[in-house]
Protein backbone atom coordinates (compact mmCIF):
# COMPACT_ATOMS: atom_id res chain seq x y z
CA UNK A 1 0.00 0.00 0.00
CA UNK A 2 1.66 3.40 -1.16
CA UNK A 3 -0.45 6.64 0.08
CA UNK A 4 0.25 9.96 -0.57
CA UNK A 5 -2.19 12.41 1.51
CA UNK A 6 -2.83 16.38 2.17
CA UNK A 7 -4.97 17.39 5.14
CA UNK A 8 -6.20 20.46 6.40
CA UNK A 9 -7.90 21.17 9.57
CA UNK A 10 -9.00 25.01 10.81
CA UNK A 11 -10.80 25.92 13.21
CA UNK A 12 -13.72 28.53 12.81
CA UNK A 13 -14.73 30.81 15.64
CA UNK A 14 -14.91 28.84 19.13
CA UNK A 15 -17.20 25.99 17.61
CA UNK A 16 -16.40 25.17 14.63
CA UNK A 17 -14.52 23.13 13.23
CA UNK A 18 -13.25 22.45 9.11
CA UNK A 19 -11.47 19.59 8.20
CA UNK A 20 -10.49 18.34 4.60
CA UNK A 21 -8.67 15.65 3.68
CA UNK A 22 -7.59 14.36 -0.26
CA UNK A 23 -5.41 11.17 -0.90
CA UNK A 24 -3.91 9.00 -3.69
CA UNK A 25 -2.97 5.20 -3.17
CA UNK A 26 -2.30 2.40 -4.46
CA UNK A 27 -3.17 -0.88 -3.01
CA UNK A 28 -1.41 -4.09 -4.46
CA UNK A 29 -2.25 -7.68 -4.06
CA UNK A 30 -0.07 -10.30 -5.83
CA UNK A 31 -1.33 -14.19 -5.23
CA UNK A 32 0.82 -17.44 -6.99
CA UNK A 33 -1.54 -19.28 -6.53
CA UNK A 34 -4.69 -17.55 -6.88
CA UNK A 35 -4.66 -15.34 -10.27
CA UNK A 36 -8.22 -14.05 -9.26
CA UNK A 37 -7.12 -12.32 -6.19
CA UNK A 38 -4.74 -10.32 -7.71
CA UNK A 39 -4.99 -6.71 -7.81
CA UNK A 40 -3.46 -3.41 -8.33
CA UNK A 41 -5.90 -0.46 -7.47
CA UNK A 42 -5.46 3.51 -8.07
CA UNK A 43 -7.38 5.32 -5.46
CA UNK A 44 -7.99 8.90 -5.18
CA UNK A 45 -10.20 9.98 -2.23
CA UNK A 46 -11.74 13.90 -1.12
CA UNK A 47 -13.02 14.01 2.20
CA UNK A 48 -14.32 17.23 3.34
CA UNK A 49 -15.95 17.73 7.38
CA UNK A 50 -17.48 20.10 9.17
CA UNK A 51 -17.81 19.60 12.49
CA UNK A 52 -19.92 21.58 15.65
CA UNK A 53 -17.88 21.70 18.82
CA UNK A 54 -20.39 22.36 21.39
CA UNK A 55 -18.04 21.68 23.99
CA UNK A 56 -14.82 20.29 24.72
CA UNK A 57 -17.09 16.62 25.48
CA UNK A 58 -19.58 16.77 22.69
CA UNK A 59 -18.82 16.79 18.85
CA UNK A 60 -21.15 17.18 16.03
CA UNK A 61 -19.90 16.09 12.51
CA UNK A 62 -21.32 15.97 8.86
CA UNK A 63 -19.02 14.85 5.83
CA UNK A 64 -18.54 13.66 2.65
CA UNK A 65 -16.51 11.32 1.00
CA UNK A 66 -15.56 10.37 -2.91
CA UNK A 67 -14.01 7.39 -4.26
CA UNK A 68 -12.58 6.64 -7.12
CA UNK A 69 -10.86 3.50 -7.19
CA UNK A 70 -10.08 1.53 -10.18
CA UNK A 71 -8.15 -2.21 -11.24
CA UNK A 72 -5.16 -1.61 -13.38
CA UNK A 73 -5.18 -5.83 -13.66
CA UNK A 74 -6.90 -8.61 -14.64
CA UNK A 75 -10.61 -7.63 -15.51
CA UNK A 76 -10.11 -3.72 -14.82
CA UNK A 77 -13.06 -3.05 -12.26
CA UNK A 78 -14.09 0.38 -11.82
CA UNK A 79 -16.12 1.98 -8.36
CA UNK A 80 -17.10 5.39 -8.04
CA UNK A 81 -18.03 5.65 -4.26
CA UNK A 82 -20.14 8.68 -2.36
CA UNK A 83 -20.57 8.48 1.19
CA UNK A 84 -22.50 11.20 3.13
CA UNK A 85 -22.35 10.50 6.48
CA UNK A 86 -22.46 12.16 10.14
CA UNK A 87 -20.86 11.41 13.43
CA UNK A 88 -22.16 12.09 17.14
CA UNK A 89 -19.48 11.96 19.99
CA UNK A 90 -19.98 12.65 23.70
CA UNK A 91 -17.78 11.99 26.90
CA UNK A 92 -18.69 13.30 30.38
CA UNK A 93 -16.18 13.36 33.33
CA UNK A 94 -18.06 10.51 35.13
CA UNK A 95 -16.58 8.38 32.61
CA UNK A 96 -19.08 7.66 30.33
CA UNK A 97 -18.97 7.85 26.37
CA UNK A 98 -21.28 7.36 23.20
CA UNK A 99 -20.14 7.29 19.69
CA UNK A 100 -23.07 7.33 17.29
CA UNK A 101 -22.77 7.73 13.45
CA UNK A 102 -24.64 7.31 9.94
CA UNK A 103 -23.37 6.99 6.32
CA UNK A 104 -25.25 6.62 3.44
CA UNK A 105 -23.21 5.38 0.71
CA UNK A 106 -23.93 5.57 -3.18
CA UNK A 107 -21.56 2.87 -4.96
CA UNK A 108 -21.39 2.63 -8.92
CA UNK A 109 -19.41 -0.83 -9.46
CA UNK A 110 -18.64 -2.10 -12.93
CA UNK A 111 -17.06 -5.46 -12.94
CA UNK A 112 -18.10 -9.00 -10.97
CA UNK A 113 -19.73 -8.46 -7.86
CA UNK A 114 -18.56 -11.87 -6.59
CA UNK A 115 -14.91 -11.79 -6.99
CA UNK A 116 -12.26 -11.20 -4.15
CA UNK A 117 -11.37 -7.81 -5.74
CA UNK A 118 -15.17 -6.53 -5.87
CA UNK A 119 -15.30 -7.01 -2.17
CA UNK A 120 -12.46 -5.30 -1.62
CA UNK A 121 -13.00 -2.46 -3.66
CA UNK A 122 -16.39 -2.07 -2.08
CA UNK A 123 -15.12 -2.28 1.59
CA UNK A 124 -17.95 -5.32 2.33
CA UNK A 125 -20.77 -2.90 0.88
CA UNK A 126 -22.41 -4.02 -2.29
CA UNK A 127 -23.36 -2.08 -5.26
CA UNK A 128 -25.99 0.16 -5.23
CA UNK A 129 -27.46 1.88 -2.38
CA UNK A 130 -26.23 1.17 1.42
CA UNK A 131 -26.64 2.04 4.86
CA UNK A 132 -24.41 1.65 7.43
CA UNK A 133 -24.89 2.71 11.47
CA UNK A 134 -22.90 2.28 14.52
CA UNK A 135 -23.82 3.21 18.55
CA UNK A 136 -21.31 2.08 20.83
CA UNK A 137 -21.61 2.87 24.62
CA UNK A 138 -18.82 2.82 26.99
CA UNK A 139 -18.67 3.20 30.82
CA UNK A 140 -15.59 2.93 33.19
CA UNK A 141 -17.28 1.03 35.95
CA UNK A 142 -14.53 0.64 38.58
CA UNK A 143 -10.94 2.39 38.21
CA UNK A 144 -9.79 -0.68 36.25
CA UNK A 145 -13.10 -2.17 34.57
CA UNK A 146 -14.38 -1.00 31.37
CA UNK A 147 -17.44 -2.00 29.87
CA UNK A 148 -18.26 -1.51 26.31
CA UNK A 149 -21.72 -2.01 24.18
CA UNK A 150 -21.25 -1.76 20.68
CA UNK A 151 -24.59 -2.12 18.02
CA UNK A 152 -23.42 -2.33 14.40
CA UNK A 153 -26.27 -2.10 11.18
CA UNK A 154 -26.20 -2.45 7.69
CA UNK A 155 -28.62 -2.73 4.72
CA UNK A 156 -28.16 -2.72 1.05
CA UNK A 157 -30.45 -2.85 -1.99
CA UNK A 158 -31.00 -6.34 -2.46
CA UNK A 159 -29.92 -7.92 1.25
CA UNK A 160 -31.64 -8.11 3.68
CA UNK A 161 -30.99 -5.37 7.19
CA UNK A 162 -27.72 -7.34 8.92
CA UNK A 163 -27.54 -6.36 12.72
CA UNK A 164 -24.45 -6.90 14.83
CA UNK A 165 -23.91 -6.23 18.27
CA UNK A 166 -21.15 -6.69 21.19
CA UNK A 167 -20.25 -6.88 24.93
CA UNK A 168 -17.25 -6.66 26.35
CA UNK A 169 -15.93 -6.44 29.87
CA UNK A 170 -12.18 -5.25 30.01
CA UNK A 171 -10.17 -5.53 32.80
CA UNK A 172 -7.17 -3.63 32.82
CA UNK A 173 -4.51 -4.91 35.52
């Protein structure tokens, strides 16, 4: 993987916040013995953000990305990807944090859908339209027990709504 990236971040008055981001990659893939999972793909990605600092424990941010990646090898798949997405953050001083977020993601694929290169040009997503959605909860319950809830959704054109959720009790000794 070779990246070559430019970001800019300023901030606006006391609560705003502007950040934009625009890359160029190249992800390579070489397999002896499996020609169809071999890949070379030119990326270029624009990510502009806005975000709302209410204060310094809750954040407010709206975005856009574009992706244009594309398979110099093999059957030369193309993906032209548009995400619009936003992002709620909160953490309090009793030690307590959410993280909730929404992208909506607009993917024009040309190529085979069920090859080892579509699903990594798609990122797991399938062509079309998708939605993806995360809330995650965590709470410091003693000075060295975490726990953390995590709720993970996606849905697509043609699939049906996939849910996925975790638990997990840290202990940190």
């Amino acid at each position: 993987l070779k990246t070559h990236q430019l970001q800019f971040i300023h901030k606006l008055g006391s609560f705003w916040l502007l950040n934009a981001e625009a890359g160029v990659n190249t992800n390579t893939s070489q397999s002896n013995s499996y020609a169809n999972r071999n890949y070379q793909l030119d990326n270029y990605t624009v990510n502009p953000k806005i975000s709302y600092l209410h204060n310094k424990n809750t954040r407010l941010e709206v975005f856009y990305t574009y992706k244009d990646k594309e398979n110099k090898i093999n059957d030369g798949e193309t993906l032209q990807m548009h995400i619009f997405g936003s992002n709620f953050q909160y953490a309090n001083k009793e030690r307590f944090a959410i993280n909730a977020n929404a992208n909506l993601y607009f993917n024009e694929f040309n190529g085979n859908t069920n090859s080892p290169v579509a699903y990594q040009m798609l990122e797991g997503l399938q062509p079309g339209t998708n939605l993806t959605w995360l809330l995650g909860l965590q709470k410091r319950l003693t000075s060295f027990l975490d726990l953390n809830l995590n709720y993970i959704g996606r849905k697509s054109e043609e699939a049906k709504t996939i849910h996925t959720g975790n638990v997990q009790l840290r202990a940190t000794f």
